[in-house]
Protein backbone atom coordinates (compact mmCIF):
# COMPACT_ATOMS: atom_id res chain seq x y z
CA UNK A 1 64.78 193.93 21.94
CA UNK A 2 66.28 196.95 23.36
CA UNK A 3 67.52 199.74 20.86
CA UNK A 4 71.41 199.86 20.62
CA UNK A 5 71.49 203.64 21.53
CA UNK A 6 69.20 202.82 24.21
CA UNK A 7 70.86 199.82 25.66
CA UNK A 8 74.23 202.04 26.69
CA UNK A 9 71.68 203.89 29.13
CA UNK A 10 68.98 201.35 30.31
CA UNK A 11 70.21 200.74 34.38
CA UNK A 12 69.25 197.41 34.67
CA UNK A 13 71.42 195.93 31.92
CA UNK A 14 74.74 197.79 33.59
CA UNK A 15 74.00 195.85 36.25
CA UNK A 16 73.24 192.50 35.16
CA UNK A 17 76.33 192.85 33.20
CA UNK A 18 78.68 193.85 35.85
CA UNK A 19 77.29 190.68 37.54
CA UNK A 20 78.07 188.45 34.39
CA UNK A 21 81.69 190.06 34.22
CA UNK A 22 81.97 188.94 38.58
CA UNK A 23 80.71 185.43 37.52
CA UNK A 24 83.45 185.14 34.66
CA UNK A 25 85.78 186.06 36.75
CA UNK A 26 85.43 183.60 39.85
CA UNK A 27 84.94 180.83 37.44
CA UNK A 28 88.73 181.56 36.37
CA UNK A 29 90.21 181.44 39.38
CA UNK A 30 88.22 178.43 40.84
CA UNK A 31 86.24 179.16 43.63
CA UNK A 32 82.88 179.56 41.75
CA UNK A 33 81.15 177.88 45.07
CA UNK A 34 79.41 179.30 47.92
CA UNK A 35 81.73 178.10 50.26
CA UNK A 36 84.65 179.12 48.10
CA UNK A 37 86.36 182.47 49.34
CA UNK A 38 84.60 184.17 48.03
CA UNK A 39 80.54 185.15 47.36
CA UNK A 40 78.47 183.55 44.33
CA UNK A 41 77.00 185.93 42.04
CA UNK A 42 73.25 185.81 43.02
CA UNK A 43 74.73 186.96 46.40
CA UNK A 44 76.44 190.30 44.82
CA UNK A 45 73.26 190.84 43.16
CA UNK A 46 71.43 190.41 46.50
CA UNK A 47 73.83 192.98 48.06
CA UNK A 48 73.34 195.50 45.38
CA UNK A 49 69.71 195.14 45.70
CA UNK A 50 69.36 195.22 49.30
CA UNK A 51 71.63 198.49 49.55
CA UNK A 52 69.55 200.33 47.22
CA UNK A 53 66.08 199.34 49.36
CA UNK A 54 67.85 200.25 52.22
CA UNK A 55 68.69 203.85 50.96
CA UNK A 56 64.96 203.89 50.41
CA UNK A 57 64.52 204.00 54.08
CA UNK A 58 67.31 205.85 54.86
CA UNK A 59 65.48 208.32 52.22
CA UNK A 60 61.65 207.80 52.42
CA UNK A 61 60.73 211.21 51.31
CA UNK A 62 63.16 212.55 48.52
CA UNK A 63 60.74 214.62 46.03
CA UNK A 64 61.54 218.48 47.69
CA UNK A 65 58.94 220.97 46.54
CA UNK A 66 56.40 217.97 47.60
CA UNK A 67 57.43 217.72 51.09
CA UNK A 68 55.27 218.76 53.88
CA UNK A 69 56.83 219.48 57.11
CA UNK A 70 55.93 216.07 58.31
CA UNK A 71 57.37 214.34 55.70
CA UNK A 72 60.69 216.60 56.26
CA UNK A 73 60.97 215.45 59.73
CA UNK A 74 60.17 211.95 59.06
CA UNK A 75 62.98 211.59 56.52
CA UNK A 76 65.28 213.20 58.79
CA UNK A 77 64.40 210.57 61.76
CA UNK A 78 64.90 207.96 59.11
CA UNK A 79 68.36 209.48 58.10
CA UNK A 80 69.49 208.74 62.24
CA UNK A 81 68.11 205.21 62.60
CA UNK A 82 69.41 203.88 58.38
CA UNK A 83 72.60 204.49 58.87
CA UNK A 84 75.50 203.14 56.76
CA UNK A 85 77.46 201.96 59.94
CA UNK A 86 74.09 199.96 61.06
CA UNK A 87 73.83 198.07 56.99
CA UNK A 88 76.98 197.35 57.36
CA UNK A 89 76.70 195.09 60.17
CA UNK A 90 73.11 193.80 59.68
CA UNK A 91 74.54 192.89 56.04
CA UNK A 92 74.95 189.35 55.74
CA UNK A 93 77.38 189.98 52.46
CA UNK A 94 80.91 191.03 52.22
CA UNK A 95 83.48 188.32 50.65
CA UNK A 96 83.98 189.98 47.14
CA UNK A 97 86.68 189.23 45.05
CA UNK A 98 89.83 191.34 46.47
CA UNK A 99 89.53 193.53 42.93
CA UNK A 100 85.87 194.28 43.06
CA UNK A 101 86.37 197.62 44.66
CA UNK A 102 83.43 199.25 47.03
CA UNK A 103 83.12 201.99 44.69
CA UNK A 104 82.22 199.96 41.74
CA UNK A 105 80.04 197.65 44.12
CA UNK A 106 78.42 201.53 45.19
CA UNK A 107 78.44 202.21 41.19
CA UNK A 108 75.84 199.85 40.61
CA UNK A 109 73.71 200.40 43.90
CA UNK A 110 73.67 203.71 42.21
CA UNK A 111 72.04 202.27 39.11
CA UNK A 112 69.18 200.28 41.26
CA UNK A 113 68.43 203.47 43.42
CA UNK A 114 67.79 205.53 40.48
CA UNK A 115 65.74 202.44 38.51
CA UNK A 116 63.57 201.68 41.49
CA UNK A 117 62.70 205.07 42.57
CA UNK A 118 61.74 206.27 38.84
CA UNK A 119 61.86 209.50 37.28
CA UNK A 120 61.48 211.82 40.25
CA UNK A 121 62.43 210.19 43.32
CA UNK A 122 65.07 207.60 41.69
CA UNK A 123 67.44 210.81 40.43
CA UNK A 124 67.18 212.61 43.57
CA UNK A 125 67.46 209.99 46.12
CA UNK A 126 70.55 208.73 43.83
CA UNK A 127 72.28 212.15 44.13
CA UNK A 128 72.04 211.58 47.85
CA UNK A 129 73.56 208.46 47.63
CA UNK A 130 76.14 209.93 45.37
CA UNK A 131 76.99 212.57 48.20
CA UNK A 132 77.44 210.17 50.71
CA UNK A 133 79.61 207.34 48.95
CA UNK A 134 81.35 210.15 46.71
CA UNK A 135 80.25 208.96 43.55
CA UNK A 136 79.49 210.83 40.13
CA UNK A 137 77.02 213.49 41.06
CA UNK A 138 76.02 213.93 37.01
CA UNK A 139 74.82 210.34 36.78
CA UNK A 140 71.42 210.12 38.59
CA UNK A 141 71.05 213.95 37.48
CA UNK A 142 71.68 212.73 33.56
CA UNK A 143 68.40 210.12 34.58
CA UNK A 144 66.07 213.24 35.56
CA UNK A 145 65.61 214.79 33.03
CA UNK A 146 62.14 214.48 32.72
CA UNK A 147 60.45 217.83 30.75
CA UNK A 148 56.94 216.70 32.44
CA UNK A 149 58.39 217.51 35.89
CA UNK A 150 57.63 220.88 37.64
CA UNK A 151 60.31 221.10 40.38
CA UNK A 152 63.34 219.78 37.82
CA UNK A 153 65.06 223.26 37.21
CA UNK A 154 64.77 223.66 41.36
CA UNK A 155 66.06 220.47 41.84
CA UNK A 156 68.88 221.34 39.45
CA UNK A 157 69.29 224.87 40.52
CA UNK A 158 71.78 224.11 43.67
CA UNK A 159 73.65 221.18 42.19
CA UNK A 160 74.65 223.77 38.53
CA UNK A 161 78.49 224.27 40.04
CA UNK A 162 78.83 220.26 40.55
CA UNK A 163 77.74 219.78 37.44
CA UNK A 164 79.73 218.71 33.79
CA UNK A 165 78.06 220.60 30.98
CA UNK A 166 79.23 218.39 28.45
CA UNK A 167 77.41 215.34 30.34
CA UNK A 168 75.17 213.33 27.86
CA UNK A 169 71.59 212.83 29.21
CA UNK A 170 69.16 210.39 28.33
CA UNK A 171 66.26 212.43 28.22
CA UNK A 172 62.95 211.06 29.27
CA UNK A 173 64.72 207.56 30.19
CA UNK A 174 61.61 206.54 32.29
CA UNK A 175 58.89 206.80 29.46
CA UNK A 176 60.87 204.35 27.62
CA UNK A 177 58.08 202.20 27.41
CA UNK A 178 56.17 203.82 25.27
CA UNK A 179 56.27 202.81 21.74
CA UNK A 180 57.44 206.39 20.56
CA UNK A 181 59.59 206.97 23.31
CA UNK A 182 61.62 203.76 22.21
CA UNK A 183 64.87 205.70 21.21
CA UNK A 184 65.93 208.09 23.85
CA UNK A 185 66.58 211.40 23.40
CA UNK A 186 70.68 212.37 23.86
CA UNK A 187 71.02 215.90 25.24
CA UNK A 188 73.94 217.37 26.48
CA UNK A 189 73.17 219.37 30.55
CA UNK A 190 74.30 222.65 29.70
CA UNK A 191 71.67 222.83 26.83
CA UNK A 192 69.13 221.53 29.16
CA UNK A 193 69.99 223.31 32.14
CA UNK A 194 70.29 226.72 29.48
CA UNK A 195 66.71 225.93 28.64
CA UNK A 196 65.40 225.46 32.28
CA UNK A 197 66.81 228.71 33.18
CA UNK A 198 65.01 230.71 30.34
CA UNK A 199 61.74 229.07 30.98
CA UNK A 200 62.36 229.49 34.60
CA UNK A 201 63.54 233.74 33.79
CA UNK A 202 60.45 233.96 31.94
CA UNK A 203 58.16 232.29 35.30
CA UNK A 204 59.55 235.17 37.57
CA UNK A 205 59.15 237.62 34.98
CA UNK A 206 54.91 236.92 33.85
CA UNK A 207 54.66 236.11 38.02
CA UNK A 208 55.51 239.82 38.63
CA UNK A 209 53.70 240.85 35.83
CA UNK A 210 50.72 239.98 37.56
């Protein structure tokens, strides 16, 4: 059983619940069949799912300070061929209820991208996805906050004028499974991104030092 503090932030219950609150709402109006007018549930969770593993291969390579030229220029070859234009037509998907808007649809991709891809990749490639669907940019970076990783100030560096402050992050969201990670840690960005900078002032500083 999920702690309640943790359950407000844990990606895979926002979507399963956005799919329960679809399914209530078809079986209201009536057409709860799949050759009603409009998609079953299972298939909106099949679309969410398949749009986030298709941003993985529009993204292969999303982890920066990791990337070796090779990798760079396979990610941008990807980027030409996975294009948004090209899912849309090879998606078999599309008859939502008229008030399920794309953006809440994208919302919840968001949620799977960052899940799937864990605490490194699943934050950055969900940023990109962010960019192109303009979409929250402080969600996926709320989910990597991750004290273990190297590159996270660098990663954060660029994004800082984009950013809320005041967002609430669930830090270290991916070692949740861990018995005393249970209850995540709620941290506001400024704080964090405050800290980063003063560990990162104090890098340059020793560096030169030597």
């Amino acid at each position: 059983m999920l702690d309640s503090k943790f359950k407000k932030y844990d990606l895979n219950h926002k979507v399963d619940n956005f799919i329960d609150k679809y399914e209530k709402a078809l079986k209201k109006v009536h057409v709860y069949t799949d050759i009603g007018n409009y998609h079953i549930p299972k298939y909106l969770k099949n679309f969410i799912e398949s749009k986030a593993v298709y941003s993985e291969l529009r993204w292969p390579s999303v982890y920066y300070s990791h990337w070796r030229e090779t990798e760079k220029q396979r990610t941008e070859e990807a980027q030409k061929i996975f294009t948004w234009d090209i899912f849309k037509n090879l998606s078999v998907y599309g008859d939502f209820r008229r008030d399920l808007m794309d953006s809440d649809i994208n919302q919840h991709v968001l949620y799977r991208i960052i899940e799937r891809g864990g605490n490194r990749s699943g934050p950055r490639r969900g940023v990109l996805f962010t960019e192109d669907f303009g979409l929250d940019l402080n969600i996926p970076v709320s989910y990597a906050i991750d004290w273990s990783d190297p590159c996270l100030y660098e990663f954060l560096e660029p994004l800082i004028p984009q950013l809320n402050p005041e967002t609430i992050c669930p830090v270290n969201y991916f070692s949740r499974s861990s018995p005393d990670l249970k209850n995540v840690d709620e941290v506001k960005l400024g704080k964090i991104i405050s800290k980063l900078s003063e560990m990162e002032d104090k890098r340059k500083i020793q560096s030169a030092a030597l």
